[in-house]
N, C-alpha and C. Protein backbone atom coordinates (compact mmCIF):
# COMPACT_ATOMS: atom_id res chain seq x y z
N UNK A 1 -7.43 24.06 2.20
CA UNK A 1 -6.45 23.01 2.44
C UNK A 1 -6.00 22.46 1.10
N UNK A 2 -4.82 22.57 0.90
CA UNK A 2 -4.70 21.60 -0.82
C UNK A 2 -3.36 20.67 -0.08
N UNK A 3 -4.20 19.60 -1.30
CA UNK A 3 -3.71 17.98 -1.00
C UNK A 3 -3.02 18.25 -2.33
N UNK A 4 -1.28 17.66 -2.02
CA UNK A 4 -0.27 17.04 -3.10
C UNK A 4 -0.06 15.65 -2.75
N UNK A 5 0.01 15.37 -4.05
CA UNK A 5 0.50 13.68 -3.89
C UNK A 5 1.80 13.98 -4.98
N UNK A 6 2.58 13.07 -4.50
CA UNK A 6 4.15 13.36 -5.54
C UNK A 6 4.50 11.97 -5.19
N UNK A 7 5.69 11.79 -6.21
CA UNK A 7 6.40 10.47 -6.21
C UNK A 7 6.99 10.21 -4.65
N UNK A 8 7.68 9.32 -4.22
CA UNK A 8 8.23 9.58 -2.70
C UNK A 8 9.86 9.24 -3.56
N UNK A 9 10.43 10.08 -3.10
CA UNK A 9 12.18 9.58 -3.48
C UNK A 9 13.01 9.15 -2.00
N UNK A 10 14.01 8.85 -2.40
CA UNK A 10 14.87 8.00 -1.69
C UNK A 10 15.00 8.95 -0.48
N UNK A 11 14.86 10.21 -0.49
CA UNK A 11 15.17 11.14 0.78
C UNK A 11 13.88 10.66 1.28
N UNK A 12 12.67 10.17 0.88
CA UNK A 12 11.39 10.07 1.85
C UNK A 12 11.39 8.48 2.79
N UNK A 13 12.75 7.75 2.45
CA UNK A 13 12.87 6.50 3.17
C UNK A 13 12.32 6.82 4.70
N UNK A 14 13.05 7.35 5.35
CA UNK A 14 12.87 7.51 6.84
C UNK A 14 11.63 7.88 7.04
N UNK A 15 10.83 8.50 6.94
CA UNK A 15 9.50 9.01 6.43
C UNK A 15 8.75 7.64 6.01
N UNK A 16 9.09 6.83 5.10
CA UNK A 16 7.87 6.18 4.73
C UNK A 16 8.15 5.17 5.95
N UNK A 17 9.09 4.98 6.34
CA UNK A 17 9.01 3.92 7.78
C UNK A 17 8.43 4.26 8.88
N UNK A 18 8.37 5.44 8.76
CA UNK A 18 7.81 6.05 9.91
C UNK A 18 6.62 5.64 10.34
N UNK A 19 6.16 6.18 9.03
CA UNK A 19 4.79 5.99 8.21
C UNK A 19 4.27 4.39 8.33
N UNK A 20 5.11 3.56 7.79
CA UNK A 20 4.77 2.28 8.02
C UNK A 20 4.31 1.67 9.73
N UNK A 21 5.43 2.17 10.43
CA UNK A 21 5.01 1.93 11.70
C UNK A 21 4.31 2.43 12.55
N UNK A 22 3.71 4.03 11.85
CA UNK A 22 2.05 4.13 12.41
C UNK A 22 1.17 3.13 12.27
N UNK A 23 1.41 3.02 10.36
CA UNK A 23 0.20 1.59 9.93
C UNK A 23 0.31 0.20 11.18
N UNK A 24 1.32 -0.09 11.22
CA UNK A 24 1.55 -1.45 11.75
C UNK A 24 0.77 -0.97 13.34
N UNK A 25 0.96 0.10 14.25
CA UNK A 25 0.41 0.64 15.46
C UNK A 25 -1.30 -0.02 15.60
N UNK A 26 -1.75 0.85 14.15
CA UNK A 26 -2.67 1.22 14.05
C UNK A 26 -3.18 -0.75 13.98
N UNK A 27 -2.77 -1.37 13.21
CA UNK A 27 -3.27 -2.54 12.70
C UNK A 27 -2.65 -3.48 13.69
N UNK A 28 -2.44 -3.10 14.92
CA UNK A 28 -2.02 -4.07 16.32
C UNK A 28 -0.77 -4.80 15.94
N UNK A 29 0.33 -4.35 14.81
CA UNK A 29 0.96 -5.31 14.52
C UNK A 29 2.56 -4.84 14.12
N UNK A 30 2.79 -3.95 15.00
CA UNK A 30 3.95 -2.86 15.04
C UNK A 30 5.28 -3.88 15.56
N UNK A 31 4.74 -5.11 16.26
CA UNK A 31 5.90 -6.31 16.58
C UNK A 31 6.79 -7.00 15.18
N UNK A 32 5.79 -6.66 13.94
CA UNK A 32 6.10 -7.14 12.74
C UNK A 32 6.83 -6.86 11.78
N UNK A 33 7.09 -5.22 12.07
CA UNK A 33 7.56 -4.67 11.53
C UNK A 33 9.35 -4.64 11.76
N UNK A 34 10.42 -5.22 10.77
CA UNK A 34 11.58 -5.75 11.13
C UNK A 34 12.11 -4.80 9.76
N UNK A 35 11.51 -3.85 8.59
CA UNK A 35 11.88 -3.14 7.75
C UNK A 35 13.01 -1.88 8.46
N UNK A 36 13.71 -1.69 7.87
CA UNK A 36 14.94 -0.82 7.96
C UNK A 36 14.99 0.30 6.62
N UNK A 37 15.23 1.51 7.11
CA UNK A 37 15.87 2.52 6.34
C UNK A 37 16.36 1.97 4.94
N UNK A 38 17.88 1.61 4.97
CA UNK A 38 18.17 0.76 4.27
C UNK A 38 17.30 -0.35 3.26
N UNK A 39 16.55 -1.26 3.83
CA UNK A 39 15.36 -1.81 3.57
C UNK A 39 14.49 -0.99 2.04
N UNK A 40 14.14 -0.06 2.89
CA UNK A 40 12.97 0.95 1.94
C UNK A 40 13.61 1.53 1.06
N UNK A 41 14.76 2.14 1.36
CA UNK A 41 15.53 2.58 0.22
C UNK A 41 16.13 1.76 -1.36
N UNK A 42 16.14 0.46 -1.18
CA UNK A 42 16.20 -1.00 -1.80
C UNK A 42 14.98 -1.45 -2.23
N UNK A 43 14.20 -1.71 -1.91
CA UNK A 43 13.15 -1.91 -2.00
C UNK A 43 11.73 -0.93 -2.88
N UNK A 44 12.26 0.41 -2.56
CA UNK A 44 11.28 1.29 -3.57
C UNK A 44 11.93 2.38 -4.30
N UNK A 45 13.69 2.24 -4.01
CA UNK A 45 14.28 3.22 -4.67
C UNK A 45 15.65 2.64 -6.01
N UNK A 46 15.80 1.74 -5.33
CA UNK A 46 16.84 0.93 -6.29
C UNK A 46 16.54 0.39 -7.72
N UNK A 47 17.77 0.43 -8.48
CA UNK A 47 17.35 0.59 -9.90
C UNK A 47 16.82 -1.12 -10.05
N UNK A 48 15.55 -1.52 -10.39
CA UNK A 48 14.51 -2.14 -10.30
C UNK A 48 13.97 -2.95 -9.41
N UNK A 49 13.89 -1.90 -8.17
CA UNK A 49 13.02 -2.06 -7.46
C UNK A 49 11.54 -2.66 -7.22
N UNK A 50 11.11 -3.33 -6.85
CA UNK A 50 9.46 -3.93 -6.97
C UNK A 50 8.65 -3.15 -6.93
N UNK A 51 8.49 -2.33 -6.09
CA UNK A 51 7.31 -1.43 -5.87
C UNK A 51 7.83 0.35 -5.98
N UNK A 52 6.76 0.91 -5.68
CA UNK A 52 6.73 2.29 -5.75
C UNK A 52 6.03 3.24 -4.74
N UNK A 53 5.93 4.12 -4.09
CA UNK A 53 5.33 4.89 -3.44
C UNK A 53 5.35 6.39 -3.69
N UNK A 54 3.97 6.85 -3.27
CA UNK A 54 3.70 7.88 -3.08
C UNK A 54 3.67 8.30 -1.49
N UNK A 55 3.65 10.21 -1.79
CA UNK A 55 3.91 10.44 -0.72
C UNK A 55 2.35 11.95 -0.64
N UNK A 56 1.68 11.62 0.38
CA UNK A 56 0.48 12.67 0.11
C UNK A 56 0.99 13.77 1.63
N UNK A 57 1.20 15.31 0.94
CA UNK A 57 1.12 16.13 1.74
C UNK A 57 0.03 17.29 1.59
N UNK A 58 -0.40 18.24 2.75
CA UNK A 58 -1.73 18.48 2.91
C UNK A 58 -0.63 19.76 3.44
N UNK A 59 -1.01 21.15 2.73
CA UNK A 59 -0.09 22.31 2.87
C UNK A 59 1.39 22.31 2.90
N UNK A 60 1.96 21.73 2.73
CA UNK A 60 2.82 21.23 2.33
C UNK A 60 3.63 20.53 3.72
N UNK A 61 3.02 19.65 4.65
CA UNK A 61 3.72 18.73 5.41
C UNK A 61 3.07 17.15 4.99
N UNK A 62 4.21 16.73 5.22
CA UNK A 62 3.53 15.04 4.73
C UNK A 62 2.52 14.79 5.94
N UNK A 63 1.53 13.74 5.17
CA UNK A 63 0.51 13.32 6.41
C UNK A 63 0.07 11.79 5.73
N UNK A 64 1.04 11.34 4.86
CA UNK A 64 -0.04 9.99 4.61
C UNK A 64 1.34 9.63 3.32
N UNK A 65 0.98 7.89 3.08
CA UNK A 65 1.83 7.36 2.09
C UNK A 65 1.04 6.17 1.60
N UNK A 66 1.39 5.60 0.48
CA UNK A 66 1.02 4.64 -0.31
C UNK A 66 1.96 3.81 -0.60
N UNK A 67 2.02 2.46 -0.75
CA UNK A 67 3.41 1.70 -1.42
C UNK A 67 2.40 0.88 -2.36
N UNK A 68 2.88 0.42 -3.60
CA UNK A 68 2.06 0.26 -4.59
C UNK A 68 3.00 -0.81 -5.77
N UNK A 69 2.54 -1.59 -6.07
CA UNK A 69 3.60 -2.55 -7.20
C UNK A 69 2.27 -2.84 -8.43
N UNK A 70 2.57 -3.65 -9.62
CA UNK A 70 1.98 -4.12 -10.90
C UNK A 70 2.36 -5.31 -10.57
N UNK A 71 0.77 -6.07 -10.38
CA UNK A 71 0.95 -7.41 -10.46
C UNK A 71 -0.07 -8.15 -12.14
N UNK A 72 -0.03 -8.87 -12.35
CA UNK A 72 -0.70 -9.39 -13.23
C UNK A 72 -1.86 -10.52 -13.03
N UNK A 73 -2.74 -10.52 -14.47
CA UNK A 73 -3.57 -11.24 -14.44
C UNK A 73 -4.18 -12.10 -15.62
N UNK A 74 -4.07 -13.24 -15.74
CA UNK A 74 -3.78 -14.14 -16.35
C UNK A 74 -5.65 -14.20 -17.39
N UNK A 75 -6.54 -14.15 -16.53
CA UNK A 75 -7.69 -14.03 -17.35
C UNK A 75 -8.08 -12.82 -17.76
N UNK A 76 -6.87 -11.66 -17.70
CA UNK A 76 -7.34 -10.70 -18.07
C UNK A 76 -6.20 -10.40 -19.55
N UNK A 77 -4.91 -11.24 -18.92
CA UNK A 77 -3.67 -10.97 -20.23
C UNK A 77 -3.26 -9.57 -19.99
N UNK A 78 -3.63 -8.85 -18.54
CA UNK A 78 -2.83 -7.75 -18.40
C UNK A 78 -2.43 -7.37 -16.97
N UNK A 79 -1.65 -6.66 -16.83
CA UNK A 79 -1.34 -6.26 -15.69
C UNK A 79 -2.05 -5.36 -14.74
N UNK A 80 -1.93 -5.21 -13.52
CA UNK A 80 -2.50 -4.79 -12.13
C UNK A 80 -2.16 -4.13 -11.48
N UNK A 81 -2.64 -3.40 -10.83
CA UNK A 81 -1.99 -2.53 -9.91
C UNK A 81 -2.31 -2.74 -8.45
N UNK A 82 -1.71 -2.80 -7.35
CA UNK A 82 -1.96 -3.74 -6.17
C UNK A 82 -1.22 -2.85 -5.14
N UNK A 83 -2.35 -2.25 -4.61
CA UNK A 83 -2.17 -1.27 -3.23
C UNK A 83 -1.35 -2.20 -2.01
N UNK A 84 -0.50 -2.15 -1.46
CA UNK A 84 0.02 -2.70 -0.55
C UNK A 84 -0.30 -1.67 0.81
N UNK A 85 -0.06 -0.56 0.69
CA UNK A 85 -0.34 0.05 1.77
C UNK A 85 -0.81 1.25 1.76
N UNK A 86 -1.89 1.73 2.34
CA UNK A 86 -2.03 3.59 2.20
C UNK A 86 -2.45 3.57 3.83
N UNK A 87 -1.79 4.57 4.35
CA UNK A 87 -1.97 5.42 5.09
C UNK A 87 -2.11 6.82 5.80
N UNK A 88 -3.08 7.22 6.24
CA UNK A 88 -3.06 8.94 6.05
C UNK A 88 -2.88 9.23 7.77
N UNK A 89 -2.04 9.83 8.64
CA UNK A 89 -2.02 10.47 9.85
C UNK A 89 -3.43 10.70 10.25
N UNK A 90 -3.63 10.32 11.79
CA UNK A 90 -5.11 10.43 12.70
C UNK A 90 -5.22 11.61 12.20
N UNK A 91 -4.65 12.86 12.70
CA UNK A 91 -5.30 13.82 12.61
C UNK A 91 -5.50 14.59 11.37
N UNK A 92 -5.33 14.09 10.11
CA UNK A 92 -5.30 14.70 8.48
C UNK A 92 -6.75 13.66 8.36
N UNK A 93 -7.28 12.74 9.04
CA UNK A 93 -8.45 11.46 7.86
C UNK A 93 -9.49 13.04 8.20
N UNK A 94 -10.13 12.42 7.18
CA UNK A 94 -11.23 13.31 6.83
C UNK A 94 -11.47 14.62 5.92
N UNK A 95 -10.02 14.74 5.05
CA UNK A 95 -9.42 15.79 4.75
C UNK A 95 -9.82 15.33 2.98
N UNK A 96 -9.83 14.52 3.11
CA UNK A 96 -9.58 14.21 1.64
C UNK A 96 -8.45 13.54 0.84
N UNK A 97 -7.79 12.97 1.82
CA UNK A 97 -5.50 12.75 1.45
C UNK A 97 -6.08 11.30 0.97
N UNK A 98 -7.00 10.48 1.73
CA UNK A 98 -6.68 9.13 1.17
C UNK A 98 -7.58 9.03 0.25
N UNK A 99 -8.87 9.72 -0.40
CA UNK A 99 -9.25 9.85 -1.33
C UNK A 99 -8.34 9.61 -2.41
N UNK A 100 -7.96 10.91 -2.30
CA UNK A 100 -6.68 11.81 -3.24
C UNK A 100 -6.13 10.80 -3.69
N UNK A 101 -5.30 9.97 -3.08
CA UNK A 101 -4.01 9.28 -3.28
C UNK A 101 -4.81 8.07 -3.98
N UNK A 102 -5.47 7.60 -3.32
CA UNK A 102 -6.74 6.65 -4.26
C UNK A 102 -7.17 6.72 -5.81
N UNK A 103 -7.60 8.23 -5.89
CA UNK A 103 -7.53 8.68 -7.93
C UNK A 103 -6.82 8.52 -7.95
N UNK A 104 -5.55 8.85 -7.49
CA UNK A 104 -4.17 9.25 -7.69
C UNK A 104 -3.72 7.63 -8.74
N UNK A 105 -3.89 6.70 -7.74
CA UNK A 105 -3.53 5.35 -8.49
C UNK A 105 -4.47 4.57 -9.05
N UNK A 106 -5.58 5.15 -8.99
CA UNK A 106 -6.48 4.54 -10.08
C UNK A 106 -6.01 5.03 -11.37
N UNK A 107 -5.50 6.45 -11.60
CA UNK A 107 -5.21 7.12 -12.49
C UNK A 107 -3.98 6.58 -13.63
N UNK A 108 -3.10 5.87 -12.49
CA UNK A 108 -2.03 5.58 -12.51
C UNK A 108 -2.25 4.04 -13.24
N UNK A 109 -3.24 3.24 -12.48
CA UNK A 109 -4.20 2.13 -13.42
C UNK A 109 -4.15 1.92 -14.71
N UNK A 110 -4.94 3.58 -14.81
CA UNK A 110 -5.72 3.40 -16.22
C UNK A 110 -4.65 3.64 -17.25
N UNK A 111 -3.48 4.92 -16.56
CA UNK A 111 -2.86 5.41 -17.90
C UNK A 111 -1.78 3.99 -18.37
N UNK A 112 -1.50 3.46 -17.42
CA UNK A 112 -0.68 2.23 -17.36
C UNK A 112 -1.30 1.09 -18.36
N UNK A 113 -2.35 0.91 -18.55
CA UNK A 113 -2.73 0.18 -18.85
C UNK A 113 -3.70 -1.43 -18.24
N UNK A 114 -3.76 -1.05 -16.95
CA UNK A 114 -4.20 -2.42 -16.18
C UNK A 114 -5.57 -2.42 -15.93
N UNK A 115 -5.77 -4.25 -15.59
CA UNK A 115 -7.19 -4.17 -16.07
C UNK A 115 -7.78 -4.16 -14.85
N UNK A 116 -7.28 -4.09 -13.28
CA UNK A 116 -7.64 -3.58 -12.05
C UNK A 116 -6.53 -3.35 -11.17
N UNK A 117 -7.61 -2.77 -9.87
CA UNK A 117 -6.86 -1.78 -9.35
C UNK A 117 -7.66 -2.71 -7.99
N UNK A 118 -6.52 -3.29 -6.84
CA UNK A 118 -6.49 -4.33 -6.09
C UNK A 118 -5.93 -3.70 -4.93
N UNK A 119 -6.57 -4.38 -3.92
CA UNK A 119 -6.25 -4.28 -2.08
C UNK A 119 -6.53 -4.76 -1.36
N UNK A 120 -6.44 -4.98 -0.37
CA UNK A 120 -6.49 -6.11 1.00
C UNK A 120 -6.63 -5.23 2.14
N UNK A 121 -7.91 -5.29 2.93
CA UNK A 121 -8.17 -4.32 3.90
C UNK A 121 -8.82 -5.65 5.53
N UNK A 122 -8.10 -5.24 6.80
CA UNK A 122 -8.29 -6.46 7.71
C UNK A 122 -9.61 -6.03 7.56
N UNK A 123 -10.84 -6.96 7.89
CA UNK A 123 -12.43 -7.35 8.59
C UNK A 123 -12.84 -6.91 9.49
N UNK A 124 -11.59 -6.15 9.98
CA UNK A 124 -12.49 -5.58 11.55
C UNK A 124 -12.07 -3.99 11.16
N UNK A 125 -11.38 -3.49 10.29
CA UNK A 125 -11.12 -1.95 9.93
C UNK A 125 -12.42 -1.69 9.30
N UNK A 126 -13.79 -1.72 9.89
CA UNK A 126 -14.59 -0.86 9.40
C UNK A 126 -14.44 0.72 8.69
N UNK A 127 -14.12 1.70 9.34
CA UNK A 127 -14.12 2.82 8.65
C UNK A 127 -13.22 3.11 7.49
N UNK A 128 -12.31 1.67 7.12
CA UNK A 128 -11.63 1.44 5.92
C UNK A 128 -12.56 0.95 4.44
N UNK A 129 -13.60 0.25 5.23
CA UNK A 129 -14.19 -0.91 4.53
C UNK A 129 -15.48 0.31 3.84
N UNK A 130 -16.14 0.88 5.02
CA UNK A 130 -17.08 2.12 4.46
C UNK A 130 -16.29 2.82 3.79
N UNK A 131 -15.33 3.36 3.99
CA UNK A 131 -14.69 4.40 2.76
C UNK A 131 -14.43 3.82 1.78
N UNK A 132 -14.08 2.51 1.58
CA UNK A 132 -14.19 1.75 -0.05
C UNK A 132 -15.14 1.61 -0.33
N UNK A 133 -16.15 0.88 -0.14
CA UNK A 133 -17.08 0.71 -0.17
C UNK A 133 -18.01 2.41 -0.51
N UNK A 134 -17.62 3.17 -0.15
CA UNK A 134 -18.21 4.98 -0.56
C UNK A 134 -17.80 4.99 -2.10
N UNK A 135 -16.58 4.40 -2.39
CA UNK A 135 -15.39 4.89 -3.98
C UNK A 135 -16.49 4.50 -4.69
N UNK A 136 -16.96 3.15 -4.31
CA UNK A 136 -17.49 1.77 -5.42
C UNK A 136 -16.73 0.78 -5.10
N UNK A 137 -15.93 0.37 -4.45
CA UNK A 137 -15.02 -0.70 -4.33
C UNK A 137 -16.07 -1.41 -3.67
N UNK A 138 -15.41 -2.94 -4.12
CA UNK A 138 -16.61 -4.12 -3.89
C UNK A 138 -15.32 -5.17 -3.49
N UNK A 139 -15.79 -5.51 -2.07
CA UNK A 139 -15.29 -6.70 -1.34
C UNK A 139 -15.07 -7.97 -2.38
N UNK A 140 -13.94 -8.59 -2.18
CA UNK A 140 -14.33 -10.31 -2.71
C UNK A 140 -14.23 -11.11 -2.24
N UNK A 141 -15.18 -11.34 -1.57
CA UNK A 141 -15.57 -12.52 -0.61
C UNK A 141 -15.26 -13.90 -0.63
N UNK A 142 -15.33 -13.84 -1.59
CA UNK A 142 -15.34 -15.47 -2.13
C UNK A 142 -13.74 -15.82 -2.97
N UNK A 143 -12.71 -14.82 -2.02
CA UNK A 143 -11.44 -15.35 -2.67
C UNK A 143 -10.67 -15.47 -0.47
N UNK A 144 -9.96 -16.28 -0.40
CA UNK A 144 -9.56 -16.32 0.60
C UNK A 144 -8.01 -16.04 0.63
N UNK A 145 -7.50 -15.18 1.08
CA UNK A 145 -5.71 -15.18 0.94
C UNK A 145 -4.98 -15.82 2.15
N UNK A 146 -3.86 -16.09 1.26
CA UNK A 146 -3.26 -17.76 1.97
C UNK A 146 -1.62 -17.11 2.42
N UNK A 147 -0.85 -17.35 2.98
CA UNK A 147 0.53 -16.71 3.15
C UNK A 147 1.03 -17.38 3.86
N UNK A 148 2.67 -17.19 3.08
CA UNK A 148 3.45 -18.33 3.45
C UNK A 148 4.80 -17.71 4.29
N UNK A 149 5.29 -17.13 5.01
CA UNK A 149 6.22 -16.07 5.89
C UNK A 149 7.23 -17.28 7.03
N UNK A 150 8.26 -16.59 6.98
CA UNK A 150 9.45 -16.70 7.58
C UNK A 150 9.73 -18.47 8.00
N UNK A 151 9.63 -18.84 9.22
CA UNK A 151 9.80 -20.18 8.94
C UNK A 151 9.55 -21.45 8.47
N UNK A 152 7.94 -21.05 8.40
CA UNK A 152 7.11 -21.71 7.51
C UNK A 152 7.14 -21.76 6.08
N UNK A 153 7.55 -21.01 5.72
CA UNK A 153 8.14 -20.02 4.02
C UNK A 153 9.74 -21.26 4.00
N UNK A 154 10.44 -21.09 4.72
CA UNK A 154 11.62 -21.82 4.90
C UNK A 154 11.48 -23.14 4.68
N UNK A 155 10.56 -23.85 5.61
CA UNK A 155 10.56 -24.93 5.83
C UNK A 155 9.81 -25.83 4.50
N UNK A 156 8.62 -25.36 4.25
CA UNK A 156 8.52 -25.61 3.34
C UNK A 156 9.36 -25.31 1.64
N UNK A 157 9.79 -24.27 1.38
CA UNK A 157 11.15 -24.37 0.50
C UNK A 157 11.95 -25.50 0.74
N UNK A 158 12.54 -25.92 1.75
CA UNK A 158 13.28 -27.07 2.00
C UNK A 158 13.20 -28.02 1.88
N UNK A 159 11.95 -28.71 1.60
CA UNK A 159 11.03 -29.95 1.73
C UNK A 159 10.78 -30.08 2.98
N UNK A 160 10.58 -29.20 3.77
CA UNK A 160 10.83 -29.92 5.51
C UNK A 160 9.04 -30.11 5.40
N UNK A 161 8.00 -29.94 5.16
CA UNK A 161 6.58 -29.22 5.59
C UNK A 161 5.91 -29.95 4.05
């Protein structure tokens, strides 16, 4: 079986939505998902775009994607690299794709220059949490994430909140 990971280009838009709305299936939360074609194409293809993705195929059909941005860090004085999403197709896990794609951006880390390599996985995705937890990845418990979205995001911008 050989695993490619390659850049994803603007032809892989439709594809990475796709992709996204397995993730969202999978993570009970496919109601959330309001991203568009258009959307992804802007968003990871446009000339400075925020983020970036990969695209992992396994004989050469896609089976899995990553979306990925550089965030920074202030006690470190360098920048970050911050997994937003990886997902590999039910029937490809076990193959080795989300490994893969995992060096893939650690790699991408190191040559970059950053002083970690960051993700957010829900509490109840056990077989997410054991497979990090397999790399070396170590939970941080003791940071809580806070989010501020759509009308609440609004309202408070406004002074309303």
């Amino acid at each position: 079986m050989t695993i490619h990971i390659r850049p994803a280009t603007a032809a892989d838009a439709s594809l990475i939505l796709r992709f996204i709305t397995e993730l969202a299936v999978y993570e009970k939360a496919e109601h959330e998902v309001v991203a568009s074609v258009k959307d992804i194409e802007a968003s990871l293809f446009a000339v400075g775009a925020p983020a970036r993705s990969l695209i992992c195929e396994m004989n050469g059909e896609p089976v899995g994607f990553c979306v990925y941005f550089f965030s920074y860090s202030t006690w470190l004085g360098k920048q970050g690299l911050y997994l937003e999403d990886l997902y590999v197709s039910p029937a490809s896990r076990g193959g080795g794709a989300g490994k893969q794609m995992l060096r893939h951006l650690a790699q991408i880390a190191c040559d970059t220059g950053c002083g970690r390599f960051e993700w957010s996985v829900l509490d109840w995705n056990e077989p997410a949490i054991g497979f990090y937890e397999s790399i070396g990845a170590s939970a941080q418990s003791e940071w809580v994430r806070y989010r501020l979205a759509g009308d609440a995001l609004k309202a408070f911008a406004e002074g309303n909140a």
